[in-house]
Protein backbone atom coordinates (compact mmCIF):
# COMPACT_ATOMS: atom_id res chain seq x y z
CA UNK A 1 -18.35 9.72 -13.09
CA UNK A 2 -21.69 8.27 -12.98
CA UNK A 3 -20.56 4.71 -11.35
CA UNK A 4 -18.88 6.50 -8.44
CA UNK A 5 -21.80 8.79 -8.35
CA UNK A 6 -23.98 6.22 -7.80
CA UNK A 7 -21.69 4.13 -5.31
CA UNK A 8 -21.48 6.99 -3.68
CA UNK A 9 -25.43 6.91 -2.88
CA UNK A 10 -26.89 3.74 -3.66
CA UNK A 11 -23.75 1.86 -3.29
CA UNK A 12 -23.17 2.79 -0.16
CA UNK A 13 -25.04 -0.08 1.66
CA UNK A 14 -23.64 -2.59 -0.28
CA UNK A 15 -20.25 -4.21 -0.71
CA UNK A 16 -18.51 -3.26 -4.13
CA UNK A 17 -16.82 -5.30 -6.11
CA UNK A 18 -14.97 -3.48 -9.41
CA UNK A 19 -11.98 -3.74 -12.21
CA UNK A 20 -10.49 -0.79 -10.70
CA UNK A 21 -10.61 -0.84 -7.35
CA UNK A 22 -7.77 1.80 -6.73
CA UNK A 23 -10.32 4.41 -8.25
CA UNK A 24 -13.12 3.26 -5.48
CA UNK A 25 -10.75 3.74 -2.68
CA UNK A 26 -9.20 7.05 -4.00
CA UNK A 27 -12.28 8.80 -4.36
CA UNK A 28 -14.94 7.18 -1.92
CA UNK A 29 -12.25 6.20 0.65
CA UNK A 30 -14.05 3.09 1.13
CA UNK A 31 -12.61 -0.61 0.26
CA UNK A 32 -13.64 -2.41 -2.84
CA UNK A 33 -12.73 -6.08 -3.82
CA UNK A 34 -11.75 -7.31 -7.46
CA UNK A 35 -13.69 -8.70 -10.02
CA UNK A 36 -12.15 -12.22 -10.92
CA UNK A 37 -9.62 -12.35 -13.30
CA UNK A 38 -9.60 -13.28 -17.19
CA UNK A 39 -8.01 -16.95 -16.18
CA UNK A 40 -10.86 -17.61 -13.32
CA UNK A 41 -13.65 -16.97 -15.74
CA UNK A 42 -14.69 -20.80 -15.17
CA UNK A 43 -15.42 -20.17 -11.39
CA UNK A 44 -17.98 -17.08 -12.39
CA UNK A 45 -21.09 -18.94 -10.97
CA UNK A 46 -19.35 -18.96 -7.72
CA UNK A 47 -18.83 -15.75 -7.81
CA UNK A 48 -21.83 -14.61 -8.36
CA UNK A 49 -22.98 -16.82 -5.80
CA UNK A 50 -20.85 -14.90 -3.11
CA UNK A 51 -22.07 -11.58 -4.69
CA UNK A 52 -25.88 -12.89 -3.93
CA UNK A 53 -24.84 -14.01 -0.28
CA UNK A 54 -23.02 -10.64 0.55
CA UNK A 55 -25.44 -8.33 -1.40
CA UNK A 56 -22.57 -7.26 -3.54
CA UNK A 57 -22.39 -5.09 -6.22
CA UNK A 58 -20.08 -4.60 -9.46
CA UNK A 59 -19.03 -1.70 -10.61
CA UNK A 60 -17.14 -2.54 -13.66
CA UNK A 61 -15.20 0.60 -15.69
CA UNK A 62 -15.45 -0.04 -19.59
CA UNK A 63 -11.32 0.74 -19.32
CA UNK A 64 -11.22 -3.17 -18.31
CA UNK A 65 -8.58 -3.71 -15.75
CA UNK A 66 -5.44 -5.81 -16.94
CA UNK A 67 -5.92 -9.08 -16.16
CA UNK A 68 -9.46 -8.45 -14.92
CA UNK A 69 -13.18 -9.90 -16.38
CA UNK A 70 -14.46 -7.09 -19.14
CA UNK A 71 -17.91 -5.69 -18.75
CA UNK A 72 -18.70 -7.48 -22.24
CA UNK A 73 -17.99 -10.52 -20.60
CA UNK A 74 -19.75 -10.18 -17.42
CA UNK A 75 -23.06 -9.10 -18.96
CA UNK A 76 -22.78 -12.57 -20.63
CA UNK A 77 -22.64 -14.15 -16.66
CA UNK A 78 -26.35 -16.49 -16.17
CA UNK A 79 -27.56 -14.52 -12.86
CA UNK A 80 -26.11 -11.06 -13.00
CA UNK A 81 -28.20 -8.26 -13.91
CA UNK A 82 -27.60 -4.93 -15.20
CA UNK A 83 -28.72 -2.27 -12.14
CA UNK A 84 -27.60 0.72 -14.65
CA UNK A 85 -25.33 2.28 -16.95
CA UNK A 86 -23.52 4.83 -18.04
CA UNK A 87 -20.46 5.80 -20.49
CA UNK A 88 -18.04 5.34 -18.56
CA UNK A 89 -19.15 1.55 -17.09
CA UNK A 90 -22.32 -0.29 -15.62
CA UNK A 91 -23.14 -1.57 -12.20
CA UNK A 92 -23.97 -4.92 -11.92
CA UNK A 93 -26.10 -6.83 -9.18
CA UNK A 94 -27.01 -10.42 -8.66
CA UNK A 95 -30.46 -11.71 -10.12
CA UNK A 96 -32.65 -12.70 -6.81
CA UNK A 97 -33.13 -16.25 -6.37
CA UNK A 98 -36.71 -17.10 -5.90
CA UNK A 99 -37.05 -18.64 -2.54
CA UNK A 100 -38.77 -22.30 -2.84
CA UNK A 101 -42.46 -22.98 -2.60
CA UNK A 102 -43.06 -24.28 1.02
CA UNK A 103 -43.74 -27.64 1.10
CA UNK A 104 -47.42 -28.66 1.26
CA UNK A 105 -49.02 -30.81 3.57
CA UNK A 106 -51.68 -32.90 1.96
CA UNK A 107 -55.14 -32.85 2.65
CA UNK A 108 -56.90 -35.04 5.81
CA UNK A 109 -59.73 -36.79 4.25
CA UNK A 110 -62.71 -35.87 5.71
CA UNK A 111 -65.21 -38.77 8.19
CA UNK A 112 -67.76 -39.97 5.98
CA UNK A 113 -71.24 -38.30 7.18
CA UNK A 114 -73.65 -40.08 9.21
């Protein structure tokens, strides 16, 4: 599978977040947490938000889970980004926040010349 494939390698520094997270433990041996469910879609900006604090990524199986968000619906999700895909499912990452502008400090005026 191309999704464990590439949690495997380029996953591996990041926590995973997936529709099937029996399949990431079974054959990475590694913990993975769920995607939210159907009935929490209203509470996807905070979950992105936690993805973007924790560096998370989702790797979501086009088999959606039971109860779990689709893939359809979370490439609809303002501030998740597609990393890559494959047949079997995409991985998903959290578009970067731009950090603010620091905040200027206006100008002295300059003495009047002599």
């Amino acid at each position: 599978s191309g999704l464990l494939d590439w949690a495997r390698a380029e996953g591996a520094r990041h926590p995973l977040y997936s529709n099937w997270v029996a399949v990431i433990y079974f054959y990475l041996h590694r913990p993975a947490r769920d995607v939210p469910l159907r009935v929490e879609s209203s509470r996807m900006a905070a979950f992105v938000d936690t993805l973007r604090k924790h560096d998370g990524r989702i790797l979501e199986f086009r088999v959606p889970g039971p109860e779990y968000v689709t893939l359809d619906s979370l490439l609809k999700v303002p501030g998740l980004r597609v990393v890559q895909t494959w047949p079997d499912g995409a991985v998903l990452a959290p578009v970067p926040v731009a950090p603010a502008p620091a905040p200027t400090t206006p100008a002295r005026p300059r003495p009047a010349a002599r």
